[in-house]
Protein backbone atom coordinates (compact mmCIF):
# COMPACT_ATOMS: atom_id res chain seq x y z
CA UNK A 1 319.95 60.45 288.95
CA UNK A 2 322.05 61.75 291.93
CA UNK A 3 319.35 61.08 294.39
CA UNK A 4 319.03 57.66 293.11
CA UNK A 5 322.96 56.71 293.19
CA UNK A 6 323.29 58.13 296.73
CA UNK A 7 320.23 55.72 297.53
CA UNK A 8 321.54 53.13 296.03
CA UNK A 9 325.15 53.39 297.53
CA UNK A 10 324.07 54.30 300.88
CA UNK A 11 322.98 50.62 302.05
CA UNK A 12 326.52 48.92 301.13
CA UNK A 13 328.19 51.74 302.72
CA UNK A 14 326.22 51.31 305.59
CA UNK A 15 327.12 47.63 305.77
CA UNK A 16 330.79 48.04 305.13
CA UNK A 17 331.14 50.18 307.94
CA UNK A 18 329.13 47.91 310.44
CA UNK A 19 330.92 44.86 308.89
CA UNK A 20 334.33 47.21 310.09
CA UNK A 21 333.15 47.55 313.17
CA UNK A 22 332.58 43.97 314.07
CA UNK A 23 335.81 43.06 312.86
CA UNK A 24 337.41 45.71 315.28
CA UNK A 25 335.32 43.85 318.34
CA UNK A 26 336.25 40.49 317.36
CA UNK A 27 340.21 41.07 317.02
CA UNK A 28 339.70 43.17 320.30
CA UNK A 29 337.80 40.03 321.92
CA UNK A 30 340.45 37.64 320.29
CA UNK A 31 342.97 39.66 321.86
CA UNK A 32 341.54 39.23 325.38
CA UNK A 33 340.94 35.63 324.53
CA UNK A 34 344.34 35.05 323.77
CA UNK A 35 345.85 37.06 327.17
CA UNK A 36 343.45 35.11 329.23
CA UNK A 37 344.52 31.91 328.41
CA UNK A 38 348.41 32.84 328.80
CA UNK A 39 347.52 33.83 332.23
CA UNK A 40 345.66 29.89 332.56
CA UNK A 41 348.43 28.43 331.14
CA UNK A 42 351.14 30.48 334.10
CA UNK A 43 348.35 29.28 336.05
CA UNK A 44 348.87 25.25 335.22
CA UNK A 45 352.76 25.51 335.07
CA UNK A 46 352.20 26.67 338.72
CA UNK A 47 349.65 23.65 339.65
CA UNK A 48 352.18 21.33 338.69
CA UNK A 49 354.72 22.43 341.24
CA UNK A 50 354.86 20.44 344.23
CA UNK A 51 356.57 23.25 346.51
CA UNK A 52 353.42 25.42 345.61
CA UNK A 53 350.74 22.93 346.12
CA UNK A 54 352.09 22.90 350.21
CA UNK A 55 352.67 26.52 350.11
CA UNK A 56 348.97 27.11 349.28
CA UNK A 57 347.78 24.54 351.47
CA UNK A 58 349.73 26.18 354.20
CA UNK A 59 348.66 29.57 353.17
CA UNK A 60 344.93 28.79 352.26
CA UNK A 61 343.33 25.42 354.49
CA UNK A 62 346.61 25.85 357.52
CA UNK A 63 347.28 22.86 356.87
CA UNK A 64 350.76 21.76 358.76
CA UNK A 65 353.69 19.09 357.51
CA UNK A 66 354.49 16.05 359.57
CA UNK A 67 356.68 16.51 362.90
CA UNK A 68 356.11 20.15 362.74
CA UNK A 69 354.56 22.81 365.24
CA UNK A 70 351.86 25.02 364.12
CA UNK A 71 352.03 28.58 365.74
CA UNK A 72 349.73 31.14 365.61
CA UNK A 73 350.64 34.22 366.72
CA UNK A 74 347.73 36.96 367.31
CA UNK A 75 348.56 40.34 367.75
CA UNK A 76 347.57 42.57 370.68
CA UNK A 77 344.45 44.49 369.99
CA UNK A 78 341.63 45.97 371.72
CA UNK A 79 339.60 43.79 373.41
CA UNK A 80 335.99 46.03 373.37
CA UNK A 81 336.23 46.22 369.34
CA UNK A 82 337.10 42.76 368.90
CA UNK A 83 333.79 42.20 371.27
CA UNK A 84 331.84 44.65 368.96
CA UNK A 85 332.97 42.80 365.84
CA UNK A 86 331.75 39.52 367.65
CA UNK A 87 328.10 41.08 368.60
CA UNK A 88 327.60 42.04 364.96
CA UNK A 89 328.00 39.30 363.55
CA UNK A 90 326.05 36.94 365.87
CA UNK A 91 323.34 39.16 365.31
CA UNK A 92 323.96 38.98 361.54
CA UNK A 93 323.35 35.02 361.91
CA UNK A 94 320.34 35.68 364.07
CA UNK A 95 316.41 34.80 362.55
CA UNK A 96 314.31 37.77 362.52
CA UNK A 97 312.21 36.43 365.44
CA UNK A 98 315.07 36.59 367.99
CA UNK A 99 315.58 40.24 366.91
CA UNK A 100 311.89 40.76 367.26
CA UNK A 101 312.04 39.12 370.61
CA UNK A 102 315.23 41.18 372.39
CA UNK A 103 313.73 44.84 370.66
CA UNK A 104 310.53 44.03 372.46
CA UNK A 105 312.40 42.93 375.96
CA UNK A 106 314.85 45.36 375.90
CA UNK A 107 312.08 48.15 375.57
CA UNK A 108 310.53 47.01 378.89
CA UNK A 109 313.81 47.03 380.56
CA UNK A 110 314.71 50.02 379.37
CA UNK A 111 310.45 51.95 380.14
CA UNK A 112 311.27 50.50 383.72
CA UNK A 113 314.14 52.61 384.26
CA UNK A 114 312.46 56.03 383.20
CA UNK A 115 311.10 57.34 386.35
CA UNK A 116 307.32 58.62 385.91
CA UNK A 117 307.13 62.52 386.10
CA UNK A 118 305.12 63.74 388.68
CA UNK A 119 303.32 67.10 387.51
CA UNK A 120 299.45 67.65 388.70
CA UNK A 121 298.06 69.99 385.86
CA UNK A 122 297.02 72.96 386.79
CA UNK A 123 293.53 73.27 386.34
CA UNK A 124 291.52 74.18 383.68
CA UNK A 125 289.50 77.93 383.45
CA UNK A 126 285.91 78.27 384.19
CA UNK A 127 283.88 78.49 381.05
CA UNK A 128 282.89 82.73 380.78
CA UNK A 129 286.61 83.84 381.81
């Protein structure tokens, strides 16, 4: 008779406790529902300001008011590095082929500086000794 109550009761338990647990996810997804669109709605009341539309769009696209003077001001840096930078990513935006084509050029250049050693072998034992 035990066996057969704990059988019995064991399925609804089971589904209360999974039924729990999905209510636990859903007021934890609700929750982050709920933040998120605060954060959209901060987000609008900024969109509607007119001083922070032309701050972005000086910020972001540098873009520049009537009757004023861009400036851009660059800061001293080293020259080689900046160079580097520039190589890699020209060769980023390369095809394969071109790659192909400088490895196999730049190994001829490069074979044509080696200078051939020049060692006569010494020469080889007569069979027997």
């Amino acid at each position: 008779m035990v066996c057969f109550l704990a059988l019995a009761l064991a399925n609804p338990v089971r589904t209360y406790f999974t039924q729990r647990q999905d209510a636990a996810e859903a007021a934890a997804h609700h929750a982050e529902l709920v933040a998120q669109i605060a954060e959209l709605k901060k987000k609008e009341k900024l969109l509607e300001d007119p001083d922070y539309i032309r701050a972005q769009a000086r910020d972001r696209l540098g873009f520049v008011e009537a009757g004023r003077t861009p400036y851009i001001v660059e800061l001293p840096g080293d020259p080689v590095e900046a160079q580097d930078q520039h190589d890699k990513a020209e060769a980023a935006n390369r095809p394969w082929y071109g790659s192909v084509w400088d490895s196999i050029s730049h190994a001829a250049e490069d074979d044509a500086d080696v200078p051939v050693p020049n060692v006569i072998p010494a020469p080889a034992p007569a069979p027997g000794e």
